[in-house]
C-alpha atoms as a PDB file:
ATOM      1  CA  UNK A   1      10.047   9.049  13.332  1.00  0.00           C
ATOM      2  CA  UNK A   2       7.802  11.643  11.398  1.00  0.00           C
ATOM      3  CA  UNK A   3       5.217  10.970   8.929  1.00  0.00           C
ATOM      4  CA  UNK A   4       5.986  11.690   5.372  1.00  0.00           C
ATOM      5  CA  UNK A   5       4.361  14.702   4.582  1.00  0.00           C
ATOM      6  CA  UNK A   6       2.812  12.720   1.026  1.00  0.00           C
ATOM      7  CA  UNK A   7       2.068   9.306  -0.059  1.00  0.00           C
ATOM      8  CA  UNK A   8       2.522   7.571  -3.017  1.00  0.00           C
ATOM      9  CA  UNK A   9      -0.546   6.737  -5.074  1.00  0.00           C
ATOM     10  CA  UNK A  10      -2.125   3.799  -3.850  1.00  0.00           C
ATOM     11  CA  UNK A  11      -0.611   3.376  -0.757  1.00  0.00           C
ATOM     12  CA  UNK A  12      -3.402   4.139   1.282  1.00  0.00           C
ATOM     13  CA  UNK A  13      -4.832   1.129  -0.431  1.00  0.00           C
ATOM     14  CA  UNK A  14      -1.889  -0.823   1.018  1.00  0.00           C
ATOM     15  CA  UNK A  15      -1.139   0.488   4.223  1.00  0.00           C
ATOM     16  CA  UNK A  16      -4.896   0.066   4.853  1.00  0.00           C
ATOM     17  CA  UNK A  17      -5.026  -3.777   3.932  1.00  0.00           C
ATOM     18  CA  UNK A  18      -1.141  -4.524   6.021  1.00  0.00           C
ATOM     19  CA  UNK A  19      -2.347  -3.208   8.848  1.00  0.00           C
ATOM     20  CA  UNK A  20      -5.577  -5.034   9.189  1.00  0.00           C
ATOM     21  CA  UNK A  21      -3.655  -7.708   9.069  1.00  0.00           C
ATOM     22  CA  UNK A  22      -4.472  -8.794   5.256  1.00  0.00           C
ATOM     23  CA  UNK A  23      -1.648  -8.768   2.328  1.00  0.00           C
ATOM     24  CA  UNK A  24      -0.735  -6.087   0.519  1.00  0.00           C
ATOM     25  CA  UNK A  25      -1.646  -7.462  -2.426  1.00  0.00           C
ATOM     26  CA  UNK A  26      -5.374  -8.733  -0.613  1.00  0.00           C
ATOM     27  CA  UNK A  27      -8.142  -8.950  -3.616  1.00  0.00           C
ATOM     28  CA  UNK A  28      -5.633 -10.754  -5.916  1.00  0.00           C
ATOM     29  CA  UNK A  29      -4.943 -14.040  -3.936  1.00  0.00           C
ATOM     30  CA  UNK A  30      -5.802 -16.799  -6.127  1.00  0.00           C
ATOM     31  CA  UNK A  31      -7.496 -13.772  -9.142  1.00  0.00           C
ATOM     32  CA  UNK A  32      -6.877 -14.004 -13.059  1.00  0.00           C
ATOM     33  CA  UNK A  33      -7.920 -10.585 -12.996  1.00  0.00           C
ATOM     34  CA  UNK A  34      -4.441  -9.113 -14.516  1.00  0.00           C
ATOM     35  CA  UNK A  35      -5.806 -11.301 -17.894  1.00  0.00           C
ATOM     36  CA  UNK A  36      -8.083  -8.548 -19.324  1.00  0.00           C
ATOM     37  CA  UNK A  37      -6.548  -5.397 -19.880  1.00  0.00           C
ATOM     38  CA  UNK A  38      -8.004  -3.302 -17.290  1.00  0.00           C
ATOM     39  CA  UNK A  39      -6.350  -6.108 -14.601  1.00  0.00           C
ATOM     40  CA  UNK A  40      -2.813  -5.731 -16.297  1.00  0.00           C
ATOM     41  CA  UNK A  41      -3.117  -1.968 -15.980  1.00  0.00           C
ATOM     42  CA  UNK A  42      -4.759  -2.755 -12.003  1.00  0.00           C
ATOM     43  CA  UNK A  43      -2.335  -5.012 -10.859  1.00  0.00           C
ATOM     44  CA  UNK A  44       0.355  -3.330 -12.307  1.00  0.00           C
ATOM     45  CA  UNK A  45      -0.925  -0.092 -10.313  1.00  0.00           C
ATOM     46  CA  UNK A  46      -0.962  -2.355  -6.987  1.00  0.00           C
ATOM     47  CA  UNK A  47       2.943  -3.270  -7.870  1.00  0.00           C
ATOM     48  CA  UNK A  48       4.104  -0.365  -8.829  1.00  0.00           C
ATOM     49  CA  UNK A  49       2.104   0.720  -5.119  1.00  0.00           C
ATOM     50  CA  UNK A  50       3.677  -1.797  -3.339  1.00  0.00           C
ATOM     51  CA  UNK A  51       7.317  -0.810  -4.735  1.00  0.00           C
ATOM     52  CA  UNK A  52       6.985   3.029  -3.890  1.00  0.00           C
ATOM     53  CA  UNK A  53       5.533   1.901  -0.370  1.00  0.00           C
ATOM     54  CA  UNK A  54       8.666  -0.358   0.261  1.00  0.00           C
ATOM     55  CA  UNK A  55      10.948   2.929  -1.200  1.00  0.00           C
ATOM     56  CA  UNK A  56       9.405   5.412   0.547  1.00  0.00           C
ATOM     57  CA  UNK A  57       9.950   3.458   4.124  1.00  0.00           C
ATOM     58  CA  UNK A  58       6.072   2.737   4.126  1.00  0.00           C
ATOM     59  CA  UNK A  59       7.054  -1.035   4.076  1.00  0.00           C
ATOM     60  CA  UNK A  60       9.332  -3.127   5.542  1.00  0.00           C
ATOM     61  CA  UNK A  61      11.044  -6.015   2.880  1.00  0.00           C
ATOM     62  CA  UNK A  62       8.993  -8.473   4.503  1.00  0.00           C
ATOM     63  CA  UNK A  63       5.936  -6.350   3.422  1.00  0.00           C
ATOM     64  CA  UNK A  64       5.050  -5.225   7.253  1.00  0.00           C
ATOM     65  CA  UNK A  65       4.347  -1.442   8.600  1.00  0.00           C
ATOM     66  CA  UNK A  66       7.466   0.318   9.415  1.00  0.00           C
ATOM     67  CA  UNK A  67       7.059   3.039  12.449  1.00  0.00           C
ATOM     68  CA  UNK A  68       7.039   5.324   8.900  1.00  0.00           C
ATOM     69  CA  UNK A  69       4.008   3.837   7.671  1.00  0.00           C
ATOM     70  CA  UNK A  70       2.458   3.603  10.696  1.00  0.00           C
ATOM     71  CA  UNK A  71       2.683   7.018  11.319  1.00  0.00           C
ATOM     72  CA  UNK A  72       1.549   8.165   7.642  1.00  0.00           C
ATOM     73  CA  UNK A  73      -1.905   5.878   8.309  1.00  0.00           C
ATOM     74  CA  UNK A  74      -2.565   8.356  11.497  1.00  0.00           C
ATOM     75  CA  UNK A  75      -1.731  11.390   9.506  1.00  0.00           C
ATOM     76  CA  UNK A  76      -3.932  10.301   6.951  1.00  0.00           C
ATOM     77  CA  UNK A  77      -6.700   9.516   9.084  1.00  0.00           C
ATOM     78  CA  UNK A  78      -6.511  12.599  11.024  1.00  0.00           C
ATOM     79  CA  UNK A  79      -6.584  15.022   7.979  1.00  0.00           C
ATOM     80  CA  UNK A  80      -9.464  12.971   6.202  1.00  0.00           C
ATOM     81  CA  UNK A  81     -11.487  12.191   9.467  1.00  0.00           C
END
């Protein structure tokens, strides 16, 4: 399976954190960030992240790396070192 040739925005973000082995939604466990403003608009960025990762093949339903995803973290990394 190839590597999408683009990524949505913000799913380096989340590919990154799955794939240490963290959630995709790591840094909002347990936050009330989302209650000012500037965390709505943040955590509504992560979402609508998550949601193009999962549509794009990125993520699996369960939220884990598809071979896609995997592949689109080593295609990053290799064009940005």
């Amino acid at each position: 399976m190839s590597a999408p040739s683009f990524m949505p925005i913000g799913a380096d973000v989340v590919l990154f954190n799955v794939r240490a082995g963290r959630s995709a939604w790591a840094g909002w466990e347990g936050s009330h960030g989302a209650l000012t403003a500037e965390g709505h608009d943040a955590y509504a960025a992560r979402a609508a992240a998550i949601r193009a990762c999962r549509e794009a093949g990125l993520l699996d339903n369960e939220g884990l790396l598809t071979a896609t995803g995997t592949a689109a973290l080593r295609e990053l990394e290799a064009a940005h070192g």
